[in-house]
Protein backbone atom coordinates (compact mmCIF):
# COMPACT_ATOMS: atom_id res chain seq x y z
CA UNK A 1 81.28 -120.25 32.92
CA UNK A 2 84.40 -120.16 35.09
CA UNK A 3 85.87 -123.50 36.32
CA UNK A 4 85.30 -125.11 39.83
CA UNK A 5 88.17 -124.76 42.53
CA UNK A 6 89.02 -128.32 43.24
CA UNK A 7 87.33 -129.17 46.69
CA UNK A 8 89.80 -128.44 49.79
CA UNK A 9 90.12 -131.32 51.60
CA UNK A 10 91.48 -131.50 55.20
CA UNK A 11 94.99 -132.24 55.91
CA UNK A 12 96.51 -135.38 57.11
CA UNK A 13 97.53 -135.38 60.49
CA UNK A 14 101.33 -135.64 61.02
CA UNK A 15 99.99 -139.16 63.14
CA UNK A 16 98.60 -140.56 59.67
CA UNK A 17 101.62 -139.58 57.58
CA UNK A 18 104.18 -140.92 59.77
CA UNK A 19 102.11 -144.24 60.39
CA UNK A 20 101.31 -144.60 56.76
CA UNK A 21 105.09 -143.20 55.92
CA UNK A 22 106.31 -145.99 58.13
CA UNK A 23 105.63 -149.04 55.26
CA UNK A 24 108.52 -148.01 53.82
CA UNK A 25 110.35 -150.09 56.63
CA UNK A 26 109.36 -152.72 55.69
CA UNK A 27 109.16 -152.14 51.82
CA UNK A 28 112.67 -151.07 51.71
CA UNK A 29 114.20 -153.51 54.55
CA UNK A 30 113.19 -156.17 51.49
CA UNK A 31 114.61 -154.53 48.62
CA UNK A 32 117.46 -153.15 50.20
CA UNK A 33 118.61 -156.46 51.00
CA UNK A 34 117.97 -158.12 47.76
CA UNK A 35 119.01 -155.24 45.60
CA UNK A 36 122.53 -154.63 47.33
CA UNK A 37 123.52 -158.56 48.68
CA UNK A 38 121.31 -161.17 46.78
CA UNK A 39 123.68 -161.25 43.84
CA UNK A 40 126.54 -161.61 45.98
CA UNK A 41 124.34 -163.96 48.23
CA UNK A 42 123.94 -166.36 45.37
CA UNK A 43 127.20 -166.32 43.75
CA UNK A 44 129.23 -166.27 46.88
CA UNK A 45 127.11 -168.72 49.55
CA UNK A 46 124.83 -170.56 47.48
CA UNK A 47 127.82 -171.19 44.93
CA UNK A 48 125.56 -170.82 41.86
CA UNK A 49 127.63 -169.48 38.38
CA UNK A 50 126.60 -166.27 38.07
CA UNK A 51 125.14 -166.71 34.73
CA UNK A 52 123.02 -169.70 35.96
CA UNK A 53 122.10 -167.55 39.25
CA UNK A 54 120.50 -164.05 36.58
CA UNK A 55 118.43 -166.60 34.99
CA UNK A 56 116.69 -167.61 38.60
CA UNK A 57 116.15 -163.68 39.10
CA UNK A 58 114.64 -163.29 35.42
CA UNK A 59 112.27 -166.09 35.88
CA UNK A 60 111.06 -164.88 38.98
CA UNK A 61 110.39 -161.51 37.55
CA UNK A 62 108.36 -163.37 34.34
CA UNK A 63 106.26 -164.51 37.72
CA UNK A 64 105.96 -160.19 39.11
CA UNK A 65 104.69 -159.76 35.54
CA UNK A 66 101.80 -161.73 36.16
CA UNK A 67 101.54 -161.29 39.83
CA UNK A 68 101.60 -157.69 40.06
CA UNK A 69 99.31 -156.26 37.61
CA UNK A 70 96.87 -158.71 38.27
CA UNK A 71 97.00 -157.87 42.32
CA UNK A 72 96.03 -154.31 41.39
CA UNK A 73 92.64 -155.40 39.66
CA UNK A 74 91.92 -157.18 42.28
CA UNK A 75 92.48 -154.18 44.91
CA UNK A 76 90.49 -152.13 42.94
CA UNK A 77 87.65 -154.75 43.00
CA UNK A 78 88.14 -155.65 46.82
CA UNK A 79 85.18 -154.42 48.66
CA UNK A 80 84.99 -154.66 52.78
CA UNK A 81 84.15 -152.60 55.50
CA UNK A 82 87.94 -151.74 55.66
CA UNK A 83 88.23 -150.17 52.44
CA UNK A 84 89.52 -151.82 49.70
CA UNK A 85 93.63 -151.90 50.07
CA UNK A 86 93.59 -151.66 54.09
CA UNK A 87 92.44 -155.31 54.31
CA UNK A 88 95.58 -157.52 52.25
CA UNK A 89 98.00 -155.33 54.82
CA UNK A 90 96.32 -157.22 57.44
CA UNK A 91 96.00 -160.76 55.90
CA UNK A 92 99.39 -160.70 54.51
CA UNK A 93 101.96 -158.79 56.93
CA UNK A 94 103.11 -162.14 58.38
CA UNK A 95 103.07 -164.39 55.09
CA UNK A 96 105.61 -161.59 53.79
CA UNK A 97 107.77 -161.30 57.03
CA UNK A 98 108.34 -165.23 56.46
CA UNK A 99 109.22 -164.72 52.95
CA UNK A 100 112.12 -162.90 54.04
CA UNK A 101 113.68 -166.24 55.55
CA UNK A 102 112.08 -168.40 51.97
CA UNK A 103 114.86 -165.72 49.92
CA UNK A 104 118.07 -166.23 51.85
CA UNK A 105 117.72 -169.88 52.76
CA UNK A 106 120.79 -171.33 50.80
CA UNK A 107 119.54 -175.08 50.27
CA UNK A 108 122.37 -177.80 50.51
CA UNK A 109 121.90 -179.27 47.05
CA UNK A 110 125.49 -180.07 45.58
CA UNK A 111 123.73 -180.19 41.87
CA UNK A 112 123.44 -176.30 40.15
CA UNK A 113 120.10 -177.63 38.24
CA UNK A 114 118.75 -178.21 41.99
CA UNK A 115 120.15 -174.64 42.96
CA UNK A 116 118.88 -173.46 40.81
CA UNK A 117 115.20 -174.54 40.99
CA UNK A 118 115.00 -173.95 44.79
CA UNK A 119 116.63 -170.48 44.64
CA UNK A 120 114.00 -169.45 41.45
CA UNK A 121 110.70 -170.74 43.58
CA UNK A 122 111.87 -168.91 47.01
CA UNK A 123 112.56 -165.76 45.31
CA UNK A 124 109.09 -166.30 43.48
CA UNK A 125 107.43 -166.87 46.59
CA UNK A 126 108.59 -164.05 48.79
CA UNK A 127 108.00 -161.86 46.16
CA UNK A 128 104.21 -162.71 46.09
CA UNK A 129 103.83 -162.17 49.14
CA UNK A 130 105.52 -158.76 48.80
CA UNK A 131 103.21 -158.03 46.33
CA UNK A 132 100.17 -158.72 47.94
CA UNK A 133 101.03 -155.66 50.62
CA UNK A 134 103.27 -153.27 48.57
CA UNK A 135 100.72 -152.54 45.66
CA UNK A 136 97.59 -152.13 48.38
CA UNK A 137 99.82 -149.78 49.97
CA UNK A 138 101.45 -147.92 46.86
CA UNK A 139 97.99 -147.77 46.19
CA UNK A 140 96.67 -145.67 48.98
CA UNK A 141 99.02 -142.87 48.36
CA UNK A 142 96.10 -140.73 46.20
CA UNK A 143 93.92 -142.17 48.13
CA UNK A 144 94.26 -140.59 50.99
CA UNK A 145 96.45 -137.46 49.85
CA UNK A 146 94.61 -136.15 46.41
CA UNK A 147 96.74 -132.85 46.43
CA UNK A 148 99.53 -132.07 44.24
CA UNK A 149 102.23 -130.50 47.07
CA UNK A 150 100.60 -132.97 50.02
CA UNK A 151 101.99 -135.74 47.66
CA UNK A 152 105.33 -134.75 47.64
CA UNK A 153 104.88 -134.38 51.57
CA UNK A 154 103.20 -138.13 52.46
CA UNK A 155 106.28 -139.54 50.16
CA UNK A 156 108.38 -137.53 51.86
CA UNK A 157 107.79 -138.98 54.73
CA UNK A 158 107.83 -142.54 52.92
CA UNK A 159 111.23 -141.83 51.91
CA UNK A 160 112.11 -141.07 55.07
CA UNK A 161 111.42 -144.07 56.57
CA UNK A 162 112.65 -146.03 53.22
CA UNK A 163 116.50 -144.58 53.69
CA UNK A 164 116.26 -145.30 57.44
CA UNK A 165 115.31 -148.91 56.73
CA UNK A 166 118.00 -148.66 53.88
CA UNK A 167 121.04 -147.35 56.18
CA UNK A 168 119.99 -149.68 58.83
CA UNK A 169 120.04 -152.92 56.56
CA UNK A 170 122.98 -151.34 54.76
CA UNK A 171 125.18 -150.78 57.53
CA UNK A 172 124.00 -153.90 59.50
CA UNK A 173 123.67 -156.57 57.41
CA UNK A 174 127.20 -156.65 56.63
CA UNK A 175 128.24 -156.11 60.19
CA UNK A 176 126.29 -159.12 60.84
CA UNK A 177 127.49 -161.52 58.14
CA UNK A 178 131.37 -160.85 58.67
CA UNK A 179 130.79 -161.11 62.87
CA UNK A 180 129.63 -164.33 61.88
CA UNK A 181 131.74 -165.34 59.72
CA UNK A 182 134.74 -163.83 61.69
CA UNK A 183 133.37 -166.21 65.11
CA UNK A 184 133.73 -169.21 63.29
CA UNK A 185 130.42 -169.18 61.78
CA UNK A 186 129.41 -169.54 58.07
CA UNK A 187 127.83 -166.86 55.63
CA UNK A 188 124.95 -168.76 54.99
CA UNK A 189 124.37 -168.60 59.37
CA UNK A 190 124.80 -164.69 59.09
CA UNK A 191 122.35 -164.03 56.15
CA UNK A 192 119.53 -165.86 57.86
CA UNK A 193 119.82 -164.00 61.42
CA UNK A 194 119.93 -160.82 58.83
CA UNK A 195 116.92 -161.91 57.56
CA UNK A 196 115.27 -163.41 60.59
CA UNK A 197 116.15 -160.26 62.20
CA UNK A 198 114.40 -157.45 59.45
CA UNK A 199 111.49 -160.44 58.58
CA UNK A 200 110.19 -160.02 62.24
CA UNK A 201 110.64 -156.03 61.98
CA UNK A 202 108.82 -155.90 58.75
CA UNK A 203 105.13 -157.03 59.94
CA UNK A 204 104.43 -154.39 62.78
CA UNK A 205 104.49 -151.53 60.05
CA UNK A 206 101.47 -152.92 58.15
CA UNK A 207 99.25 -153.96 60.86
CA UNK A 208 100.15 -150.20 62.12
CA UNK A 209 98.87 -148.91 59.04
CA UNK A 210 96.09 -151.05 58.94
CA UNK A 211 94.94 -150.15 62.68
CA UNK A 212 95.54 -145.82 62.27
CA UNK A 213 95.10 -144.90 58.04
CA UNK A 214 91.77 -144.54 56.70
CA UNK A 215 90.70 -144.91 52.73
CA UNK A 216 88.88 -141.98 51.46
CA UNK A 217 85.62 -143.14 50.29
CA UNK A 218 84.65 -143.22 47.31
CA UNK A 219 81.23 -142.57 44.88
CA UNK A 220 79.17 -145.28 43.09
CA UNK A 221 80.19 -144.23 39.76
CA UNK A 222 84.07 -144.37 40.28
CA UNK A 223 83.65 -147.83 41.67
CA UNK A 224 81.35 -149.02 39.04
CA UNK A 225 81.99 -152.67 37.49
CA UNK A 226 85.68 -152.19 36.66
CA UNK A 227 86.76 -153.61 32.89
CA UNK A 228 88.60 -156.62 32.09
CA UNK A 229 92.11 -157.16 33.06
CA UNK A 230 93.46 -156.59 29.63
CA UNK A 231 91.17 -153.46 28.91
CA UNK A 232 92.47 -151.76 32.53
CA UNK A 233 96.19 -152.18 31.03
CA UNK A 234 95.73 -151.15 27.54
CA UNK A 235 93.59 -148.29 29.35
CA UNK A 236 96.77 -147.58 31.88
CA UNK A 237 98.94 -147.37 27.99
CA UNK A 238 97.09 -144.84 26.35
CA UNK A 239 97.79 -142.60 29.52
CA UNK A 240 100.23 -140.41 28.17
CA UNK A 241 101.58 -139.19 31.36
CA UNK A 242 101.91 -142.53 32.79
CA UNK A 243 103.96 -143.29 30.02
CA UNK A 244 106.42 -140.96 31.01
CA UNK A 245 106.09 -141.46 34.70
CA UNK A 246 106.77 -145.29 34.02
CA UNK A 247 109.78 -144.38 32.44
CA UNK A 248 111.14 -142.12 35.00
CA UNK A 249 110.77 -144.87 37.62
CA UNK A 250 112.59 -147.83 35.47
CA UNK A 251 115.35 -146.07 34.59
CA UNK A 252 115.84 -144.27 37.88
CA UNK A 253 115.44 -147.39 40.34
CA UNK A 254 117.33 -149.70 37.22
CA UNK A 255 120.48 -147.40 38.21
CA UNK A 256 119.99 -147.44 41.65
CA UNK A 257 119.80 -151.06 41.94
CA UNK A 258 122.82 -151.64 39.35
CA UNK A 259 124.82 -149.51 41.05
CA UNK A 260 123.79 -150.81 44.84
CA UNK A 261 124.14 -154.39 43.35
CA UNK A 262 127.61 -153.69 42.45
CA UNK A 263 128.97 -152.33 45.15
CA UNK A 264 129.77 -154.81 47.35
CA UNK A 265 131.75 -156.59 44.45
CA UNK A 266 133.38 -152.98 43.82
CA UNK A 267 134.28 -152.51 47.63
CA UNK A 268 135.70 -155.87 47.95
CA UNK A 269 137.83 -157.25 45.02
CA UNK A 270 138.59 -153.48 43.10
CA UNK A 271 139.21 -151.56 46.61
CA UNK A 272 140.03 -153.89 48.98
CA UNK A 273 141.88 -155.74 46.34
CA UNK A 274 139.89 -159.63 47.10
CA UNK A 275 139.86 -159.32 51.22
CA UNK A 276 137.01 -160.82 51.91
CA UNK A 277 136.65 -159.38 55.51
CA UNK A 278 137.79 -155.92 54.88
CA UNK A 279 136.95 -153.59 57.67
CA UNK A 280 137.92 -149.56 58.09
CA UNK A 281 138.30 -147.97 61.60
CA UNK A 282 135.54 -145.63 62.18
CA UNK A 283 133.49 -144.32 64.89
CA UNK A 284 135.92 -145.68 67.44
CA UNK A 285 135.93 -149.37 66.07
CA UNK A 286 136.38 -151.43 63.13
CA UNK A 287 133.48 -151.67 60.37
CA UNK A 288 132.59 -153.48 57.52
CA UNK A 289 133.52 -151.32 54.35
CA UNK A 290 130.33 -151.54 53.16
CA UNK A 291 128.92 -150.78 56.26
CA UNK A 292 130.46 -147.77 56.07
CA UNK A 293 130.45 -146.71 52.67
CA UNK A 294 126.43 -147.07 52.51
CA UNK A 295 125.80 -145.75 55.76
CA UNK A 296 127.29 -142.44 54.89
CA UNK A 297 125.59 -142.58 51.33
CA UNK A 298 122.14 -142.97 52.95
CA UNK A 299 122.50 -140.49 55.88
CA UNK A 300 123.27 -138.14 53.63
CA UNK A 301 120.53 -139.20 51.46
CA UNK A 302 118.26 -138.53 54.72
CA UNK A 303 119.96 -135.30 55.29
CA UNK A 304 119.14 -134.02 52.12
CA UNK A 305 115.30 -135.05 51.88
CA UNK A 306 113.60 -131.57 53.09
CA UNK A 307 116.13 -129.80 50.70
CA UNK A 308 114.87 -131.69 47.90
CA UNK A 309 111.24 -131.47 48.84
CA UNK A 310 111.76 -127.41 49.04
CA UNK A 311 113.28 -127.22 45.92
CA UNK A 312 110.29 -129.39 44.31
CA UNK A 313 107.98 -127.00 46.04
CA UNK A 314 109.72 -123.78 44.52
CA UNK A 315 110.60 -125.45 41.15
CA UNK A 316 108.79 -127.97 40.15
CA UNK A 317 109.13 -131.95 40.70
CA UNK A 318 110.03 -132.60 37.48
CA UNK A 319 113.00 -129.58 37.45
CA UNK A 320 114.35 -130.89 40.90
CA UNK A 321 114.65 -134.57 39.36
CA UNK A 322 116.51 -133.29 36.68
CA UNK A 323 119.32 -131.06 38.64
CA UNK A 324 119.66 -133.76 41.06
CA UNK A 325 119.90 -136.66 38.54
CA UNK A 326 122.63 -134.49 36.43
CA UNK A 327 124.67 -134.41 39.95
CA UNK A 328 124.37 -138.11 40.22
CA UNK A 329 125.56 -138.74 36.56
CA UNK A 330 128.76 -136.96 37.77
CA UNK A 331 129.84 -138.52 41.01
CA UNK A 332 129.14 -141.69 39.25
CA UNK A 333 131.20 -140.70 36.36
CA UNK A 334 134.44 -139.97 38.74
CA UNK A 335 133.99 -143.28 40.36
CA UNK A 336 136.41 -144.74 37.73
CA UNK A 337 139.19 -142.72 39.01
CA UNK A 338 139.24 -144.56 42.59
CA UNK A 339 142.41 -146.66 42.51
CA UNK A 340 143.08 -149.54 44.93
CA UNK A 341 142.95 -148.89 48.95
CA UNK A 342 141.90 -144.98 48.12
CA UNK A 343 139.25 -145.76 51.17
CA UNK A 344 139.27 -141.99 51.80
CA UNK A 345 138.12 -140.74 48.09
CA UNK A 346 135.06 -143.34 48.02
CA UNK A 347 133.82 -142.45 51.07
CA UNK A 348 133.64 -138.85 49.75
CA UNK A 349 132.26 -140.05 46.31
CA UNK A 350 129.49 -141.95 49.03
CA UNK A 351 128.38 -138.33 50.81
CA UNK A 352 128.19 -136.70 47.10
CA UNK A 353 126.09 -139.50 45.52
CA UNK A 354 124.12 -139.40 48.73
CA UNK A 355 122.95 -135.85 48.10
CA UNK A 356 121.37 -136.81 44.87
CA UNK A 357 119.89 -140.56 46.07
CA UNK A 358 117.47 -138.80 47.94
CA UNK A 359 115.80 -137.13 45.24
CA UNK A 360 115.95 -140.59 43.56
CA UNK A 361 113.82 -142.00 46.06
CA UNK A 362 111.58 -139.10 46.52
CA UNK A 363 110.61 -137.56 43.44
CA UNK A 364 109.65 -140.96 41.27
CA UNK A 365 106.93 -141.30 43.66
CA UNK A 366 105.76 -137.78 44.08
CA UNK A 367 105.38 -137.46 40.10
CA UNK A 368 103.50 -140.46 39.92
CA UNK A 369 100.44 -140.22 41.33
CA UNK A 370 99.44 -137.44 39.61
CA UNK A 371 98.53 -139.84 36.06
CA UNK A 372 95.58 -140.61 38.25
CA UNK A 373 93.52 -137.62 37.99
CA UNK A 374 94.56 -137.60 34.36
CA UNK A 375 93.00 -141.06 33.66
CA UNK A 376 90.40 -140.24 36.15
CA UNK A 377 89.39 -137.31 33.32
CA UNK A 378 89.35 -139.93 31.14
CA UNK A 379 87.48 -142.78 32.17
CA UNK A 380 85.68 -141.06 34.70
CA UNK A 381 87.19 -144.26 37.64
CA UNK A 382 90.18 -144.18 40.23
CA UNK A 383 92.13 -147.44 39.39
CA UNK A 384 95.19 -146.97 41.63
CA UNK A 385 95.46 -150.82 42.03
CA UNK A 386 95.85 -151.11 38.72
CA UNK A 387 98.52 -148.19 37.60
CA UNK A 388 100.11 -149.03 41.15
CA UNK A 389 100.30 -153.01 39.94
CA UNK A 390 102.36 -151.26 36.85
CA UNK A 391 104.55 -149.52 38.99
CA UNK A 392 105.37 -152.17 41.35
CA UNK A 393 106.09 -154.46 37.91
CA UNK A 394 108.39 -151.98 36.62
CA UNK A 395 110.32 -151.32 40.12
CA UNK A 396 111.20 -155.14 40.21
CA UNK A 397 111.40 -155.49 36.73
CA UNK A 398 114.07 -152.52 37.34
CA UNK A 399 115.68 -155.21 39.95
CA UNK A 400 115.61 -157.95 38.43
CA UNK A 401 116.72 -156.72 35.38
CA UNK A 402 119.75 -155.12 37.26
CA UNK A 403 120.59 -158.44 38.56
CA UNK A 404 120.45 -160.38 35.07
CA UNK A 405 122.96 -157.67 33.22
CA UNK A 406 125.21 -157.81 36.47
CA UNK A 407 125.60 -161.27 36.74
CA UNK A 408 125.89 -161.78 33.44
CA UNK A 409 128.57 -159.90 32.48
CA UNK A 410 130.17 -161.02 35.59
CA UNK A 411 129.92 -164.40 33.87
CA UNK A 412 131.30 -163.31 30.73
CA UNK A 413 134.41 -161.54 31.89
CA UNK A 414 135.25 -164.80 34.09
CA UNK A 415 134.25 -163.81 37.83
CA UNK A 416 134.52 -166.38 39.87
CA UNK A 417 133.16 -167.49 43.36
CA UNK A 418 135.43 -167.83 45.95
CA UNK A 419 136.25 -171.22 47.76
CA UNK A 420 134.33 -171.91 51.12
CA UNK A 421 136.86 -170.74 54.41
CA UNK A 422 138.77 -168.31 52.79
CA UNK A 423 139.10 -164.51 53.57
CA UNK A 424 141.56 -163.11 50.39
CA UNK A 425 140.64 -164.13 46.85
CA UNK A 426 141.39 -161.97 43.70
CA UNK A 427 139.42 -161.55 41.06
CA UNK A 428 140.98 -161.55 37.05
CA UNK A 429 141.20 -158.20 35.82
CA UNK A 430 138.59 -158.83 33.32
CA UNK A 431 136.17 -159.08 35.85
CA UNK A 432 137.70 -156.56 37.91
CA UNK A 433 137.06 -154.10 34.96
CA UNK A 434 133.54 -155.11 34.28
CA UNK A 435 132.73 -154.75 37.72
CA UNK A 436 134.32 -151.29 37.75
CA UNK A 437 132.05 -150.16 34.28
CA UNK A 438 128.78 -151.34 35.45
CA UNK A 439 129.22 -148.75 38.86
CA UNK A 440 130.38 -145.91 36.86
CA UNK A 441 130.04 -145.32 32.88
CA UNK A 442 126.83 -147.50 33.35
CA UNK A 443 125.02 -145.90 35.86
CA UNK A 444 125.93 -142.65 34.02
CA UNK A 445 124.33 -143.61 30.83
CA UNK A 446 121.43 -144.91 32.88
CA UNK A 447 120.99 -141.60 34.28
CA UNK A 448 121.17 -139.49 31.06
CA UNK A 449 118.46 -141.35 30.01
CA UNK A 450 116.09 -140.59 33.35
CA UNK A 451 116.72 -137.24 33.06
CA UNK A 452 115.75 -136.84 29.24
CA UNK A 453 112.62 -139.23 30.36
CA UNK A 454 111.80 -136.35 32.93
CA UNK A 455 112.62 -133.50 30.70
CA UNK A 456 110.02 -134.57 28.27
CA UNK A 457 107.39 -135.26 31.01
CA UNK A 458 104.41 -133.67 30.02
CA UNK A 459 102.26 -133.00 33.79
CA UNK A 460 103.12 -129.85 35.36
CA UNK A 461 101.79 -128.26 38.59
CA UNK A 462 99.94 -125.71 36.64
CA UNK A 463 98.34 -128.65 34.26
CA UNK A 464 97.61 -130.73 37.30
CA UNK A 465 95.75 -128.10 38.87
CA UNK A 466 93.42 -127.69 35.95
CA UNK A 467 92.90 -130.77 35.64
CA UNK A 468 91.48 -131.05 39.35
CA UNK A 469 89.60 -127.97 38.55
CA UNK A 470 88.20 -129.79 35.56
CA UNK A 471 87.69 -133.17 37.93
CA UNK A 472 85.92 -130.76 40.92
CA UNK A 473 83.07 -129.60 37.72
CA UNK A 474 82.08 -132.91 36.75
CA UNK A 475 81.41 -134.45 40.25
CA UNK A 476 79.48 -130.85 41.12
CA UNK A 477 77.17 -131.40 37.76
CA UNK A 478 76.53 -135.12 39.43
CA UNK A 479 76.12 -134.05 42.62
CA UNK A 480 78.64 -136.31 43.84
């Protein structure tokens, strides 16, 4: 007997994309911030020593290895007339706008031990409340697209809205700091109207999502009595794909973040040589460097989204990943040949990473969903909350991890924070050169290993497909 076509399933509306796309504002407005400035933040306004400050990040992610995992069981058990992720994007959109201010609050403790207490519970507590919408809404990506190629489209469309809210923060954020500090104000003022600023932005998205996207419903038997905690991971293990997939995502958002987390610190004491309020004329005015350096990373990155979702149309996900990644490793690569005050050549070496960050924020998520059908053939259940709780634990253990290595070997090659009131400080060549490692030979490396990851990733479009095929039979022969 021949197999069953999969059942075809109506579109989404370009409506329901873009309002469902759009919770990558607020997703990425967070991380953004905290992956590119919160290292700086720490070392440079709260005055913590930067090995003291990676130990406040690592505890806080011991918390997102409890908080996460265990927020997916629960979304998978949630029942309500609203579906069962739909609801915590409601009841926690303005808890996690709030936590925005909770994270850059510098508290004016004179004693480190008291630093660094307060700075460990407010990153602990924003991030639970960024957990308790992110993974709902991770979550309701197969969901509500169960296609292979409409995947890649509704995180298109994510990604979309994650590089605007990532240029936006980028370019502002520092604009806004440095005005402040430049009228007389103080850093800590600037980060908190940043924050105050993208915290308020951040809850329309999720009540939007909440009002327009609908959950797919879904039968009795694949919402029967779900297993213990501990059984759902070990379960979510022995998915061979999702091994893979999971591995793909560290390494590729673990670069990302190390290489956005050093940047400013690259930009400012290796380039600008230690001025603190360096600015480059452009567009007609003066601009933050790092304004300008990640805005024309990320517009390119936006540029080059539908290229990258063609080519993972023609190719293959997995083949796209892999050519752009290999770019990537490159530009990174040549970043150790940028001398002092070359403004010019990084802003060059920012349009040719661009063209490859794209793909890095694209493709991880299109790939991903797809272990759901294979567990789904397994187990016979759709536990998105669960492999989604994974996910989310591995892109902020990819964070925080970023942040621990950084600031570490900042503190081991003798970085140092600079006094309060001052615009020029240098940094010792030991840091200087440890700083300069971590952006390029490190993200290289980082990269090698995310594209052997992918090469070895065993779900293909043909696979998937029979897979569905093999799905579509079983609910037919149980008349679901």
């Amino acid at each position: 007997m021949g197999e069953t076509a999969p059942t075809q399933e109506k579109p989404l509306s370009r409506l329901v994309k873009l309002v469902y796309g759009s919770g990558e504002w607020s997703y990425a407005s967070f991380g953004t911030l905290r992956q590119i400035f919160y290292a700086i933040f720490l070392t440079d306004v709260v005055g913590l020593d930067a090995r003291l400050a990676s130990f406040a990040a690592l505890i806080g992610i011991i918390w997102d290895a409890v908080n996460d995992p265990l927020v997916g069981v629960l979304t998978d058990r949630a029942r309500s007339r609203w579906g069962r992720r739909r609801p915590f994007l409601l009841w926690f959109s303005i808890p996690f706008g709030l936590g925005f201010l909770a994270l850059w609050w510098a508290p004016p403790w004179h004693s480190q031990a008291a630093l660094f207490v307060t700075c460990m519970l407010a990153y602990m507590l924003s991030d639970t409340f960024q957990t308790l919408v992110s993974v709902p809404y991770a979550a309701l990506t197969p969901e509500i697209a169960p296609d292979y190629d409409e995947r890649t489209s509704v995180t298109g469309y994510r990604m979309f809205f994650n590089l605007l809210a990532s240029l936006v923060t980028a370019v502002a954020a520092p604009m806004v700091v440095k005005s402040t500090l430049a009228g007389g104000g103080t850093l800590q003022q600037g980060y908190i109207t940043v924050a105050a600023m993208f915290g308020g932005l951040a809850i329309i998205p999720w009540l939007l999502i909440f009002a327009v996207v609908r959950e797919r419903p879904r039968t009795a038997a694949q919402l029967a009595e779900p297993i213990s905690f501990r059984e759902s991971v070990r379960s979510a293990w022995a998915n061979i794909p999702f091994r893979f997939a999971t591995g793909i995502y560290v390494l590729n958002w673990i670069t990302f973040d190390l290489v956005a987390l050093m940047l400013p610190f690259f930009l400012t004491y290796w380039v600008s040589q230690g001025n603190l309020v360096a600015s480059l004329n452009f567009l007609g005015g003066p601009m933050a460097i790092e304004s300008v350096v990640l805005g024309l990373l990320l517009i390119t990155a936006v540029v080059s989204l539908p290229f990258w979702t063609w080519l993972a149309r023609k190719l293959s996900k997995r083949t796209a990943y892999i050519i752009a990644m290999a770019f990537w490793a490159v530009v990174q690569l040549v970043t150790l040949l940028v001398r002092p005050f070359q403004t010019t050549f990084v802003l060059v070496l920012a349009v040719l990473a661009g063209i490859s960050v794209g793909t890095a924020h694209v493709l991880p998520d299109a790939i991903f969903p797809d272990v759901l059908e294979w567990d789904e053939l397994r187990t016979g259940k759709r536990r998105e909350g669960i492999y989604y709780g994974v996910k989310n634990f591995a892109r902020k253990l990819a964070g925080a991890a970023a942040i621990f290595l950084a600031l570490q070997v900042l503190g081991w090659f003798g970085y140092q924070s600079p006094p309060e009131g001052v615009t020029q400080f240098a940094q010792a060549p030991s840091a200087l050169g440890a700083i300069r490692f971590m952006v390029g030979p490190m993200g290289t490396i980082l990269l090698c290993c995310a594209i052997a990851m992918a090469w070895f990733y065993p779900l293909t479009r043909e696979r998937h497909a029979r897979i569905r095929r093999l799905l579509a039979k079983r609910r037919a022969r149980l008349g679901a």
